[in-house]
C-alpha atoms as a PDB file:
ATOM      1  CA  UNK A   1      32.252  29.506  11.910  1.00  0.00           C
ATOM      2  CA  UNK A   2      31.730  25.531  10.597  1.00  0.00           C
ATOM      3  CA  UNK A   3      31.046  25.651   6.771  1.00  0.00           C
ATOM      4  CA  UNK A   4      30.031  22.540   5.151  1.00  0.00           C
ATOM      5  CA  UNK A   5      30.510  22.439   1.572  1.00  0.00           C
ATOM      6  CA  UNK A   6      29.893  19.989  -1.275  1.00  0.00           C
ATOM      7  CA  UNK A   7      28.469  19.368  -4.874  1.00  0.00           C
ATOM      8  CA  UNK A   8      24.289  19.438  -5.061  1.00  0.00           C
ATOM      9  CA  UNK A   9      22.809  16.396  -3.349  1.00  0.00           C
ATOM     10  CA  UNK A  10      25.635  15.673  -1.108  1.00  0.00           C
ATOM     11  CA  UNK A  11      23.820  16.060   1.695  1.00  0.00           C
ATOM     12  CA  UNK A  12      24.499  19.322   2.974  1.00  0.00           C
ATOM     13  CA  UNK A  13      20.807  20.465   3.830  1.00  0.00           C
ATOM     14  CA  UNK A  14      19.890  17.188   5.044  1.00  0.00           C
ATOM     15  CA  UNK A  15      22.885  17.979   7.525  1.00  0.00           C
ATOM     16  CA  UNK A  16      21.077  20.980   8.827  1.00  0.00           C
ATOM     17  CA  UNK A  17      17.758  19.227   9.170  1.00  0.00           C
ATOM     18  CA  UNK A  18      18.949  16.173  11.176  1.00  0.00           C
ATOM     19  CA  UNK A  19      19.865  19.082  13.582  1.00  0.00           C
ATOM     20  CA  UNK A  20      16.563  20.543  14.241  1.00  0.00           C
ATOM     21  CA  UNK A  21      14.952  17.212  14.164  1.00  0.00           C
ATOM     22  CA  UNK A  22      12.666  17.602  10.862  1.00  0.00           C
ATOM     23  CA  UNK A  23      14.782  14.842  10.160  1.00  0.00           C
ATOM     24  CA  UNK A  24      15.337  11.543  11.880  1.00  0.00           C
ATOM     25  CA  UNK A  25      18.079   9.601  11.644  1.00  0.00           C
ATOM     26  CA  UNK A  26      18.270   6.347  11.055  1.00  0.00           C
ATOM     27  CA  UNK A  27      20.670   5.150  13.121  1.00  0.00           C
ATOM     28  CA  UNK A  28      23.137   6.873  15.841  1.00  0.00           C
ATOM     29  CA  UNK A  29      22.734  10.012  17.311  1.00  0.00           C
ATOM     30  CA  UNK A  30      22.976  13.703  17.230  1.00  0.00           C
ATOM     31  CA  UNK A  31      24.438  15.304  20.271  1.00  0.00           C
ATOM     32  CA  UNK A  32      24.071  19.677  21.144  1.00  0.00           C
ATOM     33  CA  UNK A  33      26.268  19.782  23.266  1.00  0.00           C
ATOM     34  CA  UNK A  34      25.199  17.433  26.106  1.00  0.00           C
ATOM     35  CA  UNK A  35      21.924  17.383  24.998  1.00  0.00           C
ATOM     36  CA  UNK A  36      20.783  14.256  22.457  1.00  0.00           C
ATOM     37  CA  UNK A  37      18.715  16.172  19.900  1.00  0.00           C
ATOM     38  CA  UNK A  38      17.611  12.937  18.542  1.00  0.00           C
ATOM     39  CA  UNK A  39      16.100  11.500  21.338  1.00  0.00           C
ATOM     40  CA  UNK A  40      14.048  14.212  21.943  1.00  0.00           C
ATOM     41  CA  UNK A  41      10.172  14.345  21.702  1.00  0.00           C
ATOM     42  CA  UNK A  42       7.447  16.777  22.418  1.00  0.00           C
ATOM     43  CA  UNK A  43       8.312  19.912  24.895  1.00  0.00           C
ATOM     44  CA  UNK A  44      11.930  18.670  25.086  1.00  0.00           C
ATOM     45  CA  UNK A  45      12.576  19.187  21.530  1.00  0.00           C
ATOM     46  CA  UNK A  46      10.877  22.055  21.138  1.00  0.00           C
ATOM     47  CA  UNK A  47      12.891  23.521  23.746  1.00  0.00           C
ATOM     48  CA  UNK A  48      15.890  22.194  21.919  1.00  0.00           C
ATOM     49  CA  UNK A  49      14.804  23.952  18.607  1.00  0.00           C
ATOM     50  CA  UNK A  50      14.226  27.267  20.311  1.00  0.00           C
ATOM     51  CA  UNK A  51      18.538  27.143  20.880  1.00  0.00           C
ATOM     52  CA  UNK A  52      18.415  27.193  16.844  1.00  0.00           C
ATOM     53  CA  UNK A  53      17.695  30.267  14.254  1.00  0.00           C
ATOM     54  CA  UNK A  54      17.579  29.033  10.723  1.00  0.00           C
ATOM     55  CA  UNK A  55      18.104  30.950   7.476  1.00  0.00           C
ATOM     56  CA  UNK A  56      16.170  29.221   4.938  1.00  0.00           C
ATOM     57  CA  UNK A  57      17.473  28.934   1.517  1.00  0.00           C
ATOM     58  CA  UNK A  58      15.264  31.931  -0.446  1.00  0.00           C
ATOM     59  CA  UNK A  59      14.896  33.668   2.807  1.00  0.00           C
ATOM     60  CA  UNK A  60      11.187  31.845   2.882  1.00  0.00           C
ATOM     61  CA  UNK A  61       9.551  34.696   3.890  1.00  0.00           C
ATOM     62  CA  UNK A  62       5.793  34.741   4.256  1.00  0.00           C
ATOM     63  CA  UNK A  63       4.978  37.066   1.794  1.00  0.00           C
ATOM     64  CA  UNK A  64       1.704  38.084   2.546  1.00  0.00           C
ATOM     65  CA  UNK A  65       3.513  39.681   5.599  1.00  0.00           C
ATOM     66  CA  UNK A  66       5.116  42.855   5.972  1.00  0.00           C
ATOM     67  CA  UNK A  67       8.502  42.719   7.170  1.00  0.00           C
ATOM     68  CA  UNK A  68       7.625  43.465  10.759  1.00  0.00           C
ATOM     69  CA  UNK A  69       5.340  40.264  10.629  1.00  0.00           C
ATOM     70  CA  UNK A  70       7.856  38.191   8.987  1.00  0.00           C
ATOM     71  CA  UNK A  71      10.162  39.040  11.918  1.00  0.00           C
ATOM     72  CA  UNK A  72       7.927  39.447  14.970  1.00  0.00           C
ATOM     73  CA  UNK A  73       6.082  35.317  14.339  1.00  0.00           C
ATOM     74  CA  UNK A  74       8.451  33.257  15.900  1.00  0.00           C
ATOM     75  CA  UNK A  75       7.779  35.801  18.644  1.00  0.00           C
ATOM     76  CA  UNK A  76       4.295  35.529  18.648  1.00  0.00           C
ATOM     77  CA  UNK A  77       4.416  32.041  18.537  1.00  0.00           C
ATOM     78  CA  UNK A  78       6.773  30.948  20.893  1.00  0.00           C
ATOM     79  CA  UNK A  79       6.670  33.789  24.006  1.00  0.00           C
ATOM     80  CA  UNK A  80       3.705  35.806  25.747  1.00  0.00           C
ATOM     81  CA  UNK A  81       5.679  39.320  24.871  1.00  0.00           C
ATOM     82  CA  UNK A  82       3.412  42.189  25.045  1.00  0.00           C
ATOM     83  CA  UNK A  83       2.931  44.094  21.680  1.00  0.00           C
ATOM     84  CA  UNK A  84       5.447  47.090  23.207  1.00  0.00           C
ATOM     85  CA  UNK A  85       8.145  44.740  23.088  1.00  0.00           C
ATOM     86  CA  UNK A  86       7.835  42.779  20.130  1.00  0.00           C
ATOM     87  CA  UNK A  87       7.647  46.092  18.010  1.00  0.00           C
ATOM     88  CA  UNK A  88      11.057  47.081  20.300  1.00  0.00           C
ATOM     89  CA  UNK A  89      12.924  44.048  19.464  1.00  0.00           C
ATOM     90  CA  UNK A  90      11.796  43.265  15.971  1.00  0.00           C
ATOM     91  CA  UNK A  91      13.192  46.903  15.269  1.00  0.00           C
ATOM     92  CA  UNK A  92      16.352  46.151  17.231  1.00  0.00           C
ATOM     93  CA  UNK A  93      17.199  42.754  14.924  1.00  0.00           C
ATOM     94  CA  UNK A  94      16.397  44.880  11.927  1.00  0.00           C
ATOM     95  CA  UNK A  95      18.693  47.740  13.016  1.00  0.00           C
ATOM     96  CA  UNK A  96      21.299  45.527  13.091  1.00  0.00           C
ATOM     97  CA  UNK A  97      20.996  44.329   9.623  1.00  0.00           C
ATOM     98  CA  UNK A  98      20.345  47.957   8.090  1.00  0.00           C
ATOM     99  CA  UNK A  99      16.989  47.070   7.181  1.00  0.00           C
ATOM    100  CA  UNK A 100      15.126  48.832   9.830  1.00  0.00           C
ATOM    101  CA  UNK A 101      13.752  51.527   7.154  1.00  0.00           C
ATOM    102  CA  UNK A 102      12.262  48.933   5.370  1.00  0.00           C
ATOM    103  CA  UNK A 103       9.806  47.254   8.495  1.00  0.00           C
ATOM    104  CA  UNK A 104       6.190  48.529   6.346  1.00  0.00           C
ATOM    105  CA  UNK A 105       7.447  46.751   2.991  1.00  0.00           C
ATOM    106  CA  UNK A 106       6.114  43.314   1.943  1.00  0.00           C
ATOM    107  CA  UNK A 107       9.023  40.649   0.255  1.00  0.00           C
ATOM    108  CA  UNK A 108       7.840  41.598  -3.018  1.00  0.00           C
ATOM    109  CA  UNK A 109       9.248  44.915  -2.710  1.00  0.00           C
ATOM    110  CA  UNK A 110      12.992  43.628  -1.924  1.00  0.00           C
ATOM    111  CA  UNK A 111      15.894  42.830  -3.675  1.00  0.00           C
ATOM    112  CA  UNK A 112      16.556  39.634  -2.856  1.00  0.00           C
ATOM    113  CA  UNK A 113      19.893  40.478  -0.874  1.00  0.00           C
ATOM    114  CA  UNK A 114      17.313  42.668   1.205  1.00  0.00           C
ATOM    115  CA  UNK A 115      15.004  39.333   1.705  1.00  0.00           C
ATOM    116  CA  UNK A 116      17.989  37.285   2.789  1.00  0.00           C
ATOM    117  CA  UNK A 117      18.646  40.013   5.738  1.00  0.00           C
ATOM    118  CA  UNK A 118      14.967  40.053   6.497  1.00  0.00           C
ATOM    119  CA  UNK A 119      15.398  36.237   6.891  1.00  0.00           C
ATOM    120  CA  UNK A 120      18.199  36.807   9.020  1.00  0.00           C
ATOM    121  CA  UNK A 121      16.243  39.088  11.449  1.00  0.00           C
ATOM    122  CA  UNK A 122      13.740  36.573  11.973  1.00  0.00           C
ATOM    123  CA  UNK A 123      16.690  33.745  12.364  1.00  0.00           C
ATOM    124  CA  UNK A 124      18.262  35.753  15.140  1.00  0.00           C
ATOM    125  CA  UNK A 125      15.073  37.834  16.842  1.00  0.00           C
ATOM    126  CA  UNK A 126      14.635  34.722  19.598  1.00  0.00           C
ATOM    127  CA  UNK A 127      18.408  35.566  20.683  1.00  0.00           C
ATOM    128  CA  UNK A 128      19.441  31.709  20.149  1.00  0.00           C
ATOM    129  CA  UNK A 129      22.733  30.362  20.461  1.00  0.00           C
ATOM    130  CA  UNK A 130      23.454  28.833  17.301  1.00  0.00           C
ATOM    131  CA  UNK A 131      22.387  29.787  13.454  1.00  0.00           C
ATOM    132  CA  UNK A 132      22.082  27.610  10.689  1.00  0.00           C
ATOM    133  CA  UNK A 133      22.426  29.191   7.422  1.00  0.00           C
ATOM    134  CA  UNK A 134      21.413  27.013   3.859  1.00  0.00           C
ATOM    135  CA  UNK A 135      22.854  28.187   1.075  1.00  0.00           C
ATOM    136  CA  UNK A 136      23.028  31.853   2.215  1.00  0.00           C
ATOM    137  CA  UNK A 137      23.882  33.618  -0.696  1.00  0.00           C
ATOM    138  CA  UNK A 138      22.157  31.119  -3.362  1.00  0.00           C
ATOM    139  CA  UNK A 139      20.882  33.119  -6.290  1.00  0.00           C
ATOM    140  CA  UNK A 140      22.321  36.721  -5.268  1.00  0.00           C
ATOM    141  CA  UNK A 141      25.312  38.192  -7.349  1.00  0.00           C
ATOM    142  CA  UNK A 142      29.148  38.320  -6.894  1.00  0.00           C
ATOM    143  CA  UNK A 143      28.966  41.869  -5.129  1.00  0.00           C
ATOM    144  CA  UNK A 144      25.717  41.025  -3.162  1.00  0.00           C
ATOM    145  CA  UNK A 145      26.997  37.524  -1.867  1.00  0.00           C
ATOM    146  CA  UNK A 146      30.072  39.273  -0.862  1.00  0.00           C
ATOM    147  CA  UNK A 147      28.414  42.137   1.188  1.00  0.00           C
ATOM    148  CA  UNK A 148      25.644  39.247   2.837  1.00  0.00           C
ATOM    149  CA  UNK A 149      29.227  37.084   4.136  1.00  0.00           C
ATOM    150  CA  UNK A 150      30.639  40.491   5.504  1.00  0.00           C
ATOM    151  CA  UNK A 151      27.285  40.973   7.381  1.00  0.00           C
ATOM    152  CA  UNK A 152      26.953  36.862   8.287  1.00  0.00           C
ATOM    153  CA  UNK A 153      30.443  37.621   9.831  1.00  0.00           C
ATOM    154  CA  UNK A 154      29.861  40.734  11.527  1.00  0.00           C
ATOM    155  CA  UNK A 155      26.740  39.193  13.341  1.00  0.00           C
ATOM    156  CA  UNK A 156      28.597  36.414  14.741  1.00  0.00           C
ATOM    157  CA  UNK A 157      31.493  39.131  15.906  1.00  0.00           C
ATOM    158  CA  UNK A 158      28.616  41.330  17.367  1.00  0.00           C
ATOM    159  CA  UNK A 159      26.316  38.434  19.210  1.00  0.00           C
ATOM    160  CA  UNK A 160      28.932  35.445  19.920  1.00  0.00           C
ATOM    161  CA  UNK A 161      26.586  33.231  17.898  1.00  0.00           C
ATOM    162  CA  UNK A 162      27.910  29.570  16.599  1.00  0.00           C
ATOM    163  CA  UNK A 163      27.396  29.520  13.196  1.00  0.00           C
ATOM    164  CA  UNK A 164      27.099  26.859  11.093  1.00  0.00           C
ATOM    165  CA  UNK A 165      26.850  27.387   7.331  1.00  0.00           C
ATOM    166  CA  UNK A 166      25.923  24.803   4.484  1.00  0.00           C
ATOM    167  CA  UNK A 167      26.960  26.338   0.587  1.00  0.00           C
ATOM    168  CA  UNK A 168      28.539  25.522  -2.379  1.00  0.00           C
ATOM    169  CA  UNK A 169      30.252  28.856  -2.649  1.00  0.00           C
ATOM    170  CA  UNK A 170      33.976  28.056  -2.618  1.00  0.00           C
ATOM    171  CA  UNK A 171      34.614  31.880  -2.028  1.00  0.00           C
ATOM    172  CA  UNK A 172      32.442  32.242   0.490  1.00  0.00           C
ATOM    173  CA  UNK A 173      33.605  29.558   2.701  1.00  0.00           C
ATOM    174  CA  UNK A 174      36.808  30.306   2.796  1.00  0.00           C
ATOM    175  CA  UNK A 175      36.009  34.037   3.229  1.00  0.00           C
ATOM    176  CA  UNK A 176      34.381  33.450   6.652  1.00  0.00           C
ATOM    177  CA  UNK A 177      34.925  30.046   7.591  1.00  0.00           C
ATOM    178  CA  UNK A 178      36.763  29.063  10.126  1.00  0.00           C
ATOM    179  CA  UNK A 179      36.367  25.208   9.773  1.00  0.00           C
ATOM    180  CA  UNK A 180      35.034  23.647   6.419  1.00  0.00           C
ATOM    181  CA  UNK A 181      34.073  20.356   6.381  1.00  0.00           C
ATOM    182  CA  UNK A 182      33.275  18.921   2.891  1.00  0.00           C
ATOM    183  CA  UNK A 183      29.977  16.129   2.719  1.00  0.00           C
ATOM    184  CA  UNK A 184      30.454  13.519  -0.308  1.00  0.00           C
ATOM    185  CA  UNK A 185      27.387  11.257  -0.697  1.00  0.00           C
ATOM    186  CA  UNK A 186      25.982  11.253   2.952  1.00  0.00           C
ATOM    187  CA  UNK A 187      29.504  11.036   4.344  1.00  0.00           C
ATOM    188  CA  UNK A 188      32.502  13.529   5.632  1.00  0.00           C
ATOM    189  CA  UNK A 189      35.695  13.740   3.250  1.00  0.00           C
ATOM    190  CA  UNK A 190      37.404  16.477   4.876  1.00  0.00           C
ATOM    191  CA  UNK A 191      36.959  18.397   7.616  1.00  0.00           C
ATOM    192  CA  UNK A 192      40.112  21.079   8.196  1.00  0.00           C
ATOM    193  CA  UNK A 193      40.816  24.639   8.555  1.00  0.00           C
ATOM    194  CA  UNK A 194      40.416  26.832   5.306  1.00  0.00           C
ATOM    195  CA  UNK A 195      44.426  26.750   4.606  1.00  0.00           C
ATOM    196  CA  UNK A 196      44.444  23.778   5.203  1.00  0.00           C
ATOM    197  CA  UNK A 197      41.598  22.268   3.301  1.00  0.00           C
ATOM    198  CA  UNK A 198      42.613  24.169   0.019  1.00  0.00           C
ATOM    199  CA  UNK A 199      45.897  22.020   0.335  1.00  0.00           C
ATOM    200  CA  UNK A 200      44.119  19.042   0.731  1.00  0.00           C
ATOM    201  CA  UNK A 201      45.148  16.147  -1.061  1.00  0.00           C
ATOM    202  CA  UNK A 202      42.151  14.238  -1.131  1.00  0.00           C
ATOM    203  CA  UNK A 203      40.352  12.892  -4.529  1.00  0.00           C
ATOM    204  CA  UNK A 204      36.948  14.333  -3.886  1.00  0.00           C
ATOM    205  CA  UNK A 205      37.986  18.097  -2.174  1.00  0.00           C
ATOM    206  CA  UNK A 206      40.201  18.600  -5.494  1.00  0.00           C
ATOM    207  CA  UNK A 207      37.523  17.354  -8.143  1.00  0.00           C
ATOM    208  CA  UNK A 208      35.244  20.219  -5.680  1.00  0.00           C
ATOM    209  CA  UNK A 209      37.709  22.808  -6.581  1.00  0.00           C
ATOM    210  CA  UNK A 210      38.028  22.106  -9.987  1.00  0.00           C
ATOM    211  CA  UNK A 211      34.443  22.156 -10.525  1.00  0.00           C
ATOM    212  CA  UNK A 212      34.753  25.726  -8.512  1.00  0.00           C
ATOM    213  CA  UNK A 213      37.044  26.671 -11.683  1.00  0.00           C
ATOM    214  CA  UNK A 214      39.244  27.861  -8.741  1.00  0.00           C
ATOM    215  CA  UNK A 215      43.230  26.989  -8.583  1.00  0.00           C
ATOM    216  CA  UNK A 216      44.275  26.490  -4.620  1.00  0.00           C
ATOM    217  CA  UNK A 217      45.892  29.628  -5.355  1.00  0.00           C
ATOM    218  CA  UNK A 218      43.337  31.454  -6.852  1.00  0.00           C
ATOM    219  CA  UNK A 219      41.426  30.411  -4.385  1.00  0.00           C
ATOM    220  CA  UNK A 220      43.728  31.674  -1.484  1.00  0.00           C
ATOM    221  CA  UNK A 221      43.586  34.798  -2.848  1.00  0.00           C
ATOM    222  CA  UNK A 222      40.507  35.197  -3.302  1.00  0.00           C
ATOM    223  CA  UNK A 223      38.911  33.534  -0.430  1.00  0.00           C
ATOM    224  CA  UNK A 224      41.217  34.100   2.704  1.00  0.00           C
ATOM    225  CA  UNK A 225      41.605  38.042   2.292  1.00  0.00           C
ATOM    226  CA  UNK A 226      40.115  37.511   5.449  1.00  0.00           C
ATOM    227  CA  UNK A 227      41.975  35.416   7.464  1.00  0.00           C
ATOM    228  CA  UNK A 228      45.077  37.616   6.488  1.00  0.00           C
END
């Protein structure tokens, strides 16, 4: 599990967007494995993308869709499935997430935990090797952001997914990180494991806790009941 953390505007989500390409960067590359993601055009990086599920910040669910919809399109827009199997799967990825009773309902009828799972259905119904989660529990409460981390980390137990995760949620990157990297301006500060990088020395990681209101031990204890 890679978290990347920092203060709004850092550069975080641009992070995640240089990765699927809806982003270019100006200079150097981006490297999937042995595969340069920014050299890619056409077929070729749309082949790339289809390695990537994303869970948008606010779920971005259509919301003139029902659930099903919302986690069936990728399906019907990237494979030649036949309606039997789409229903099959979608139902499978919402099983998973304990939101199979909910398949008829539209987004307007969820809680907004609820849409974030929907939204995680859809990220994982093509099966691809590596999720990308912004901001996933943006704009839920303490008790829901904690139950949508337990379920981020059960997925990734359950599937074998990489994971990379961009928040600003102290507690919830050190709760299921496993590597945190910290983005200042455009440009990597720290990049350790959780004990590690709540021991860090550095300027700009500290001023991030601080602003957290979180002591490094407060935020041990809080954030790495986990990795006890």
């Amino acid at each position: 599990f890679f978290v990347i953390v920092g203060l709004s505007g850092a550069g975080k989500s641009v992070s995640l967007k240089h990765m699927v390409q809806l982003f270019r960067p100006d200079s150097g590359t981006i490297r999937i494995g042995e595969d340069v993601v920014s050299a890619a055009r056409g077929r070729e990086l749309e082949r790339l993308r289809r390695r990537f599920g994303v869970l948008f910040q606010g779920a971005a669910l259509l919301q003139w869709l029902s659930v099903f919809e919302n986690v069936a399109l990728p399906l019907r827009e990237h494979t030649k499935m036949k309606e039997d199997e789409i229903e099959k799967t979608v139902r499978e990825k919402l099983r998973l997430l304990n939101m199979e009773d909910a398949i008829e309902k539209f987004p307007a009828d969820l809680s907004g935990g609820m849409q974030k799972r929907v939204g995680l259905a859809r990220a994982i119904v093509m099966n691809p090797e590596i999720i990308l989660y912004d901001e996933p529990t943006s704009g839920l409460d303490p008790v829901t952001s904690r139950l949508i981390d337990q379920l981020i980390e059960n997925l990734r137990k359950e599937l074998g997914i990489t994971s990379v995760v961009v928040t600003h949620d102290l507690h919830s990157a050190l709760s299921i990180g496993t590597r945190i990297m910290m983005i200042d301006g455009g440009r990597i500060v720290e990049n350790a494991k959780p004990e590690e990088f709540i021991k860090s020395t550095n300027e700009t990681v500290q001023r991030f806790l601080q602003s957290q209101y979180i002591t490094r031990r407060g935020a041990w204890e809080k954030g790495m009941e986990n990795h006890g």
